[in-house]
Structure formats: structure tokens, C-alpha cells
Protein backbone atom coordinates (compact mmCIF):
# COMPACT_ATOMS: atom_id res chain seq x y z
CA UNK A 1 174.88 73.79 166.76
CA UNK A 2 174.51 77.14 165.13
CA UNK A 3 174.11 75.59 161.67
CA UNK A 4 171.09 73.51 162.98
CA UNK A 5 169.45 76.40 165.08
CA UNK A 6 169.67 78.39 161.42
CA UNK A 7 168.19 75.36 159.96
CA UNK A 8 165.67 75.22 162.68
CA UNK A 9 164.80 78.74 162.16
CA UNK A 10 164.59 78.49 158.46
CA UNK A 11 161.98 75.86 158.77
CA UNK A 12 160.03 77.97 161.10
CA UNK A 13 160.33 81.16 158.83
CA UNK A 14 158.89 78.62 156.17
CA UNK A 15 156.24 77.39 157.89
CA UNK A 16 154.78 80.22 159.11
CA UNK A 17 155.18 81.69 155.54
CA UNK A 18 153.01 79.13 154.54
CA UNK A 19 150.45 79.31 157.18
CA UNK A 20 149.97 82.68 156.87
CA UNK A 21 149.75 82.61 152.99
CA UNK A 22 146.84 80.02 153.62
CA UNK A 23 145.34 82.26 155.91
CA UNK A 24 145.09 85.14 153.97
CA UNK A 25 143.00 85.08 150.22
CA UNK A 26 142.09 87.48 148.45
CA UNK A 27 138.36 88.24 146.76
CA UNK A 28 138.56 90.37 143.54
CA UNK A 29 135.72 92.74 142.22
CA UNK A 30 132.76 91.65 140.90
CA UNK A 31 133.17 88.17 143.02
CA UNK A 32 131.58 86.70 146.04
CA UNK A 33 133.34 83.54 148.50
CA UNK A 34 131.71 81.18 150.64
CA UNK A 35 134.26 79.65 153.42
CA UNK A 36 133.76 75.58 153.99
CA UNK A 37 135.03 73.98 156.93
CA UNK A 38 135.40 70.04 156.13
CA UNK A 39 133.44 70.53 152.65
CA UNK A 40 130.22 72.62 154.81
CA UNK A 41 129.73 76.36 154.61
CA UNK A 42 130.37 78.57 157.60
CA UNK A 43 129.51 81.84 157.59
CA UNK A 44 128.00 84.18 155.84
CA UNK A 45 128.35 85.20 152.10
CA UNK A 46 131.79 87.55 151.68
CA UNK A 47 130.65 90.17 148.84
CA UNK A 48 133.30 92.99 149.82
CA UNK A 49 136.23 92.61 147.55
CA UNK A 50 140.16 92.68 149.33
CA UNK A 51 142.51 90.67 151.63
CA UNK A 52 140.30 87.99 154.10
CA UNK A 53 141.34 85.79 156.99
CA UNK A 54 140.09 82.23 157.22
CA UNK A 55 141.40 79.40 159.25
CA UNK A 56 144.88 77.48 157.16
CA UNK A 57 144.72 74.54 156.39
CA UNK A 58 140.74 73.81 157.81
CA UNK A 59 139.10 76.36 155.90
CA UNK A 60 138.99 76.16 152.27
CA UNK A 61 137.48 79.04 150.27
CA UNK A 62 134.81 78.70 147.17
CA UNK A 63 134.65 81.92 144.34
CA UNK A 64 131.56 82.68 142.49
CA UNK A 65 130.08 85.37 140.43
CA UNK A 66 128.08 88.61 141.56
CA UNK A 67 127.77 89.88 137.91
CA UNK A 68 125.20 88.74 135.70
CA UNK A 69 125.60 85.43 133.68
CA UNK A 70 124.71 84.84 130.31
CA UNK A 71 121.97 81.46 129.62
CA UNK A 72 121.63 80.48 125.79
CA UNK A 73 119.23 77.94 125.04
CA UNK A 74 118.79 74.81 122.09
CA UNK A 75 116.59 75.90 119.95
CA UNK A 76 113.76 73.83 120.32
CA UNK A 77 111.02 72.47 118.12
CA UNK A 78 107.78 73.09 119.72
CA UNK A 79 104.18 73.12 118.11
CA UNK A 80 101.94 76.15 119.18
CA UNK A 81 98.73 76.59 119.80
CA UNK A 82 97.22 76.45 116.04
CA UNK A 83 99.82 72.86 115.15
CA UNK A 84 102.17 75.36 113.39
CA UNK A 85 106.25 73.51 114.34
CA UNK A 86 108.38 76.29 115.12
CA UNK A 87 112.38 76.75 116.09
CA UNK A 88 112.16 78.64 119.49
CA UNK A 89 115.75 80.14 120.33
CA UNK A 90 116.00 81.88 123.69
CA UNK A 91 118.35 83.81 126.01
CA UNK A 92 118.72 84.59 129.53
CA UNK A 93 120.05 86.72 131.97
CA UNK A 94 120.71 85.43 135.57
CA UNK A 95 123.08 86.13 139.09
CA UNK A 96 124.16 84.23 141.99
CA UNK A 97 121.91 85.68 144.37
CA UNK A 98 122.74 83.47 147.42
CA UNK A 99 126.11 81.65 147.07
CA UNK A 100 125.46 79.31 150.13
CA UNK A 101 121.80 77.85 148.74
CA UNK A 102 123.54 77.73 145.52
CA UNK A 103 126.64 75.82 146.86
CA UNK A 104 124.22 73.09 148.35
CA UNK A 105 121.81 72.78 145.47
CA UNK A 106 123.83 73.02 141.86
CA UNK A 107 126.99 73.46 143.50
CA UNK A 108 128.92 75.28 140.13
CA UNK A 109 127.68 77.46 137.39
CA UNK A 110 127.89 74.05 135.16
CA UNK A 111 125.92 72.88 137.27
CA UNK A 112 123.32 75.71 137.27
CA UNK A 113 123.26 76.03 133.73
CA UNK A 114 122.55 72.21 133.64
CA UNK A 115 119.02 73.37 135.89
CA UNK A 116 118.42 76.16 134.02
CA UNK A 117 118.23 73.90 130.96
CA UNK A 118 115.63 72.10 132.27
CA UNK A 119 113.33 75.02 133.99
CA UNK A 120 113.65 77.45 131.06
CA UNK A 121 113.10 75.00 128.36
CA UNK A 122 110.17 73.44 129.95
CA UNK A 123 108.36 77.13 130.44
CA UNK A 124 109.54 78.50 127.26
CA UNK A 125 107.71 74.93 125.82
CA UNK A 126 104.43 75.69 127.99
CA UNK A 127 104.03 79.00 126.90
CA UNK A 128 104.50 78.52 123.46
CA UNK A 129 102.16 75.73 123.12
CA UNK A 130 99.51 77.61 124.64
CA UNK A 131 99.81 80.73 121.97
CA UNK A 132 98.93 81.48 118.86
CA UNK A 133 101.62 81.94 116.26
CA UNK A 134 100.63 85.81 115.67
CA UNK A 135 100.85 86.57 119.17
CA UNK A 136 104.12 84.79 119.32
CA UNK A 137 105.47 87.31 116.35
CA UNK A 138 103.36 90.28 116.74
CA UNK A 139 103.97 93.07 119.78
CA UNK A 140 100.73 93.79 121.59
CA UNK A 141 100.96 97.79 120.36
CA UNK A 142 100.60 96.04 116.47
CA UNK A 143 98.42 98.53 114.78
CA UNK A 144 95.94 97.38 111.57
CA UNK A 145 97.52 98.49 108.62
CA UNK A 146 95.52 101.16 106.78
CA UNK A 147 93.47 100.66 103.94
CA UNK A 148 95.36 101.73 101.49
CA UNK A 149 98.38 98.69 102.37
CA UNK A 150 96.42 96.19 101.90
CA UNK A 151 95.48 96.71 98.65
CA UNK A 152 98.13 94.38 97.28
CA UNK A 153 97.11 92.00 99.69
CA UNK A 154 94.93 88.74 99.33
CA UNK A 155 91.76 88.96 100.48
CA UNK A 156 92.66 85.71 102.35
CA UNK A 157 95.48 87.17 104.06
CA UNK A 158 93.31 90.41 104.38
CA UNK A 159 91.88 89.03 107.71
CA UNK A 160 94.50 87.52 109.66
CA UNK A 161 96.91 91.26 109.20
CA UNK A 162 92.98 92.96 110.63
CA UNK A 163 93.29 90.21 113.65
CA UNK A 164 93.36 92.01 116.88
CA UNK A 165 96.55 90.80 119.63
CA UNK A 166 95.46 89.68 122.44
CA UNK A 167 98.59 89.06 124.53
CA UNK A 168 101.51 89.84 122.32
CA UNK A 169 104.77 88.66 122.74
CA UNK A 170 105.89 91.31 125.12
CA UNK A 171 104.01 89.77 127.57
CA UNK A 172 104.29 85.93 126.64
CA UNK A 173 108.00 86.35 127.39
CA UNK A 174 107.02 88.04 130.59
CA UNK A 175 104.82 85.40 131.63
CA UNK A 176 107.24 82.89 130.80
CA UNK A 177 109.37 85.01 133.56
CA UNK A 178 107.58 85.34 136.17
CA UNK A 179 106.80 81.51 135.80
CA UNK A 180 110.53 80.72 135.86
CA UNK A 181 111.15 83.13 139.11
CA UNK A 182 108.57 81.00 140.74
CA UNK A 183 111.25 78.13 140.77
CA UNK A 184 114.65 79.41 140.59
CA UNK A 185 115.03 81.17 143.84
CA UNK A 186 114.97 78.06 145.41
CA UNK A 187 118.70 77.03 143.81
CA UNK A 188 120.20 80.34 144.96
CA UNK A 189 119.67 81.80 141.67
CA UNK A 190 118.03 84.87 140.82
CA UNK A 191 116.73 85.32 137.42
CA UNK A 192 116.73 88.76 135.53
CA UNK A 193 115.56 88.35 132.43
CA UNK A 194 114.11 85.95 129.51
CA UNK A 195 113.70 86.95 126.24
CA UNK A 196 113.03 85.03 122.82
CA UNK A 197 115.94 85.35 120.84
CA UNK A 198 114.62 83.94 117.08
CA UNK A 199 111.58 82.11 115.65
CA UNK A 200 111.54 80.37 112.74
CA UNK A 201 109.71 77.72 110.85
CA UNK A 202 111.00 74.57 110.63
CA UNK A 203 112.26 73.16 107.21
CA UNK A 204 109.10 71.66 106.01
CA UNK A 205 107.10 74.48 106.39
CA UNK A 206 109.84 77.06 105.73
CA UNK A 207 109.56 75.74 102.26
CA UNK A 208 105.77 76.15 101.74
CA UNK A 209 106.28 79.61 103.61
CA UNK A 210 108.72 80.21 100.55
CA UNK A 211 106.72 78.75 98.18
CA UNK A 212 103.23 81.05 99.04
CA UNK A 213 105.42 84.04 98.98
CA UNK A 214 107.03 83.52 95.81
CA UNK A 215 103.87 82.95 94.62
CA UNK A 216 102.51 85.72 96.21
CA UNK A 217 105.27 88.00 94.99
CA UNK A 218 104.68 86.46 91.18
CA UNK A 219 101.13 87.41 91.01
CA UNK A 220 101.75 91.27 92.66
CA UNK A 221 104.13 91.42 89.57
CA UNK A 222 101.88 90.18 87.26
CA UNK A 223 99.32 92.54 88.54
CA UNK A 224 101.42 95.28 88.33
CA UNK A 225 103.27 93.94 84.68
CA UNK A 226 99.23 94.31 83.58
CA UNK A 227 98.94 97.61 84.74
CA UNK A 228 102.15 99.01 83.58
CA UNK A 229 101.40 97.66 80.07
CA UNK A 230 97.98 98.92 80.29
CA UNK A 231 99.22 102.58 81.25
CA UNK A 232 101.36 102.01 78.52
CA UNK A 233 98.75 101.63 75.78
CA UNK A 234 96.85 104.82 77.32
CA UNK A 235 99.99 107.39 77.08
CA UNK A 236 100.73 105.57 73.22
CA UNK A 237 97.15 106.41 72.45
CA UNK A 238 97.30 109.73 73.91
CA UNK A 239 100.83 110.61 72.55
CA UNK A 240 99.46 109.27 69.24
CA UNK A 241 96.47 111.35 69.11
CA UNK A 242 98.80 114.31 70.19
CA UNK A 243 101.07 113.55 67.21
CA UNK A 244 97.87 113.73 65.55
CA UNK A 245 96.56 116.79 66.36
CA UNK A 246 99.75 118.28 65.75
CA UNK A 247 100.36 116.86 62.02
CA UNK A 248 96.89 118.46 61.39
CA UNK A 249 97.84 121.97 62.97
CA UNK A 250 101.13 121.89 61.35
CA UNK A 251 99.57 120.76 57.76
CA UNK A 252 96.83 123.30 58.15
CA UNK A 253 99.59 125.81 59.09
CA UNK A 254 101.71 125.40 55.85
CA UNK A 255 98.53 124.77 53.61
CA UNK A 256 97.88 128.33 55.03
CA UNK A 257 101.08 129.78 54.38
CA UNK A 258 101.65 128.48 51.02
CA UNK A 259 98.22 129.42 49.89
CA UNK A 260 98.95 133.09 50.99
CA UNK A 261 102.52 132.61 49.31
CA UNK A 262 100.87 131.45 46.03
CA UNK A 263 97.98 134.32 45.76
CA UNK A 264 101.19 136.74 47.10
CA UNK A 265 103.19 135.80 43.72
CA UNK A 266 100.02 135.62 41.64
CA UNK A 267 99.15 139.09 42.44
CA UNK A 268 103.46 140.19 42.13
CA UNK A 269 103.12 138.03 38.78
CA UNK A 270 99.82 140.07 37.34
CA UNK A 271 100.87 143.11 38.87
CA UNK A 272 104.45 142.86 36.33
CA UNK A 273 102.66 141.17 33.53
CA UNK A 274 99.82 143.81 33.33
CA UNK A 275 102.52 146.36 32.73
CA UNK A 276 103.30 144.57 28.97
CA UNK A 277 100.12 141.96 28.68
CA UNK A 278 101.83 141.14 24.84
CA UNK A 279 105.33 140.11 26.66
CA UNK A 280 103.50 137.91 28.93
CA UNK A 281 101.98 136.42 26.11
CA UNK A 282 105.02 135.74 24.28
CA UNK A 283 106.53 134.45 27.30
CA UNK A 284 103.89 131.94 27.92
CA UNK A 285 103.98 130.73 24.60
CA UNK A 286 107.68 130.27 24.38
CA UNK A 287 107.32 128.69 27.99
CA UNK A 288 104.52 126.10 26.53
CA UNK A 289 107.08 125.56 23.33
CA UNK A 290 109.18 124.41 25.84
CA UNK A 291 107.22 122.07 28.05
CA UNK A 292 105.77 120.44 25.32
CA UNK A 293 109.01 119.23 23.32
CA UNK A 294 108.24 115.70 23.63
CA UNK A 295 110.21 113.27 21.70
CA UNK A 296 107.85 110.44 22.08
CA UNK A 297 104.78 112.55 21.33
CA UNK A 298 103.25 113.60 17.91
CA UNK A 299 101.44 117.59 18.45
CA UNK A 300 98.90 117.85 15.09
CA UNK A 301 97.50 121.33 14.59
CA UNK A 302 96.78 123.47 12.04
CA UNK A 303 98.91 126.68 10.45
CA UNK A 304 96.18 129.07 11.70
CA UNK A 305 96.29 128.00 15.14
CA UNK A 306 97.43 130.88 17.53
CA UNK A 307 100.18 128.14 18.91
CA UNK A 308 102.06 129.17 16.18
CA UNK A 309 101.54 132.87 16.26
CA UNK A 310 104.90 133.92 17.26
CA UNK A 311 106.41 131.74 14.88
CA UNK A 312 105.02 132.46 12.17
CA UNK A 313 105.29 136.09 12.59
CA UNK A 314 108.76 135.39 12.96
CA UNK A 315 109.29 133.94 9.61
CA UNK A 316 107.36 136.67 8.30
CA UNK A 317 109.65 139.46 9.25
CA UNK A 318 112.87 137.03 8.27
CA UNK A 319 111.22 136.65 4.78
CA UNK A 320 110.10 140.13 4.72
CA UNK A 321 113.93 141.17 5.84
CA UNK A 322 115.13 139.09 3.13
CA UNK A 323 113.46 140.26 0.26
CA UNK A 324 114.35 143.77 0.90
């Protein structure tokens, strides 16, 4: 008897251990619970975080997020306004603003996601069809460049850099917001942001984007090459005529000094020859008996000639020596 009262009692302890454990659930931070009773919501949204009561085994208990979720796009082809394709890439920011409308409606965040696919892609396509390309790029504070940086530019490109913004993309993407928040509230969803994330050319025109910019680039460089080299010539021509300029000062210079050297040793040379004008001449002459020992030249002149002054007075005194 006692052995089936314990068993008894066990059962009971387990049983209510397990109804109360369904009773009780707990809702962390940051999440929000709706409470169904046979699959329908009851209630009202439980935001407040901690230990809640709900009905065991009738009640069953749905989480969902309060913080913001995260929306990433395909990146779309879509043709704007002027026919240009273009890869649109966006990104949004949304919550879970009332869990019970977005219980009935997309029922999970797959499921919302799955929406938002739809109603952000079709806006984001709307808008972008119905805008230029510049506005798409440009910010509505783009300021004309000055004069003096578009001087490398083409004088075809020259115009569409002056072209005034008329919406920018600033306010594009907040058009294409407050377009979306027109329609989303309805799912339970509220949406907090939109925001373009890339644009880019598609492949076919990516390459003739390329291709105009490397041609672009080639003839700036060529301009520039021409330039250089033409700079070039004007400091060679001006070093050149420096060089120049100072050959002939430095020439002049030493023609200067050299002519003051030579009348310097002229006047030293007549000043010390003066004092004994009969030794100069004898050193002269012995200088020009020197100079003009040839031995493939014949010198003809006669005994009286005063080349041989000194040597005939010479032999003179060596006769005049001997015979005495």
C-alpha cells in the first residue's frame, strides 16, 4: 500500500512539475511574445522581458524580435531614366512593430523578408527608372568644380560636371522611403531605413566606361608628355644660352688676365734687358741659333749678315788668341 501511495505521489510531484514548467516561460531582452490559444492570438503584445504565466498545455507562446533587422537586397538590373542599365544594390533597416498584425500577415521573419523582397525591389525599381543617372550618383549639395579643374577636362564632359542636381540621391533614397512606409505598416512591420548600398554599370557598358577613360587618361598624358618635353626644350635653350654667356665671360676673363700677364712680363723683361741692351742681344741671337737648327731645312746667307755677328767675332778672338 505504502509503495503505491509513494508511487502515486511521485506521479503527482511529476505532473505538476510539468504543468507548472508549461506554465511558466520566460521572454529574454531585446524580444517580444505573442500567446495563441488553438493557433489564434490572445492578448496583447508581451515586450517586458522575465518569467510569464500562460495557460499549460492550451496556450502556446510565439518569440519575435524588438531590435532592428537587417534587409539586403539582389542587386538588380534596372534602366534609368536616360536608358543607361545599372546594378542597383540596396539595404534596409526594419523592426517588428506589431507582433500580432505580423503573426497574421507574414507570420515569420522568412516570411517578412520574402514581402520585403517584393515591396522594396519594386520601389527601389520605380524610383530609379524615373531618375537621371547623375542624380542617382551625385548628392544634392554637389558643388561645380572651379575653373581651374576642369582644365584637363573635355569640353564634352565640360557640361555634364556644370549640370545643376535637381533631386540628388539623398532624397531619391528618401522618397523611395517614404513610398515603402506607405505599405509596410500594414504587415506589422515598421520600416527604418533604406539606403542604396552600390551602383554600378553593368558589364557591357562597364567596358566602354573603361574604355573612354583609358582613353581619356591616354590623351591627359599625352598632353602633358607634350608639355613636359616642350618645357624641356625651353630650360635646354636657356641653360644653353647660360653656358653661353658664361664661356664668353670666362674667355673674356682669361683673355684679360693673360693679356695683363703678358704686358706684366714684357715690361719685367725690358725693364732687365735695358740694364745690358748688348746681353739681350746676344741672348736673342743664341736663342734664334737655337730655334732655327733644322735638319730638314737649308738657311743661305751671306758672311756679312749680322746673324753671324757673334760668331764670327768669336772666331776672331780664338784666332786672335792663337796667334799670340
Amino acid at each position: 500500500m505504502n509503495r503505491t501511495l509513494r508511487t502515486i505521489t511521485i506521479g503527482f510531484l511529476l505532473a505538476a512539475f510539468f504543468t507548472l514548467s508549461n506554465a511558466i516561460y520566460t521572454l529574454e531582452e531585446g524580444m517580444q511574445a505573442i500567446v495563441l490559444q488553438f493557433g489564434r492570438p490572445i492578448g496583447s503584445t508581451i515586450t517586458e522581458a522575465g518569467l510569464h504565466f500562460k495557460l499549460p498545455f492550451i496556450h502556446e507562446v510565439r518569440r519575435f524580435e524588438k531590435r532592428l533587422l537587417v534587409w539586403d537586397g539582389d542587386p538588380n538590373q534596372i534602366p534609368t531614366k536616360g536608358r543607361e542599365f545599372i546594378w542597383v544594390d540596396t539595404t534596409a533597416r526594419w523592426r517588428i512593430a506589431d507582433a500580432k498584425k505580423f503573426l497574421e500577415n507574414v507570420a515569420s521573419e522568412e516570411g517578412a523578408q520574402s514581402r520585403l523582397n517584393d515591396i522594396l525591389d519594386s520601389v527601389v525599381r520605380d524610383q530609379v527608372s524615373s531618375s537621371e543617372l547623375v542624380e542617382l550618383v551625385r548628392s544634392a549639395t554637389w558643388e561645380v568644380p572651379k575653373e581651374e579643374a576642369l582644365k584637363d577636362i573635355p569640353k564634352e564632359r565640360e557640361a555634364e560636371l556644370k549640370r545643376a542636381i535637381a533631386r540628388g540621391r539623398e532624397e531619391i533614397t528618401r522618397t523611395m522611403l517614404v513610398e515603402a512606409q506607405k505599405i509596410i505598416p500594414q504587415y506589422g512591420i515598421e520600416l527604418v531605413d533604406l539606403r542604396i548600398k552600390r551602383l554600378d554599370y553593368v558589364k557591357s557598358v562597364r567596358e566602354k566606361v573603361y574604355e573612354r577613360m583609358i582613353s581619356e587618361r591616354k590623351r591627359i598624358a599625352a598632353q602633358f608628355r607634350s608639355e613636359g618635353e616642350g618645357r624641356s626644350a625651353e630650360i635646354l635653350g636657356e641653360m644653353e644660352k647660360e653656358l653661353r654667356r658664361i664661356r664668353s665671360t670666362a674667355y673674356r676673363h682669361v683673355q684679360e688676365v693673360q693679356g695683363k700677364a703678358d704686358a706684366s712680363a714684357t715690361r719685367i723683361y725690358g725693364t732687365a734687358y735695358n740694364k745690358n741692351p748688348e746681353f739681350y742681344a746676344f741672348h736673342r741671337t743664341l736663342e734664334s741659333y737655337k730655334d732655327n737648327a733644322n735638319q730638314n731645312s737649308i738657311l743661305i746667307l751671306t758672311t756679312e749678315s749680322d746673324f753671324y755677328r757673334y760668331v764670327k767675332k768669336a772666331y776672331s778672338e780664338k784666332t786672335v788668341a792663337k796667334l799670340e
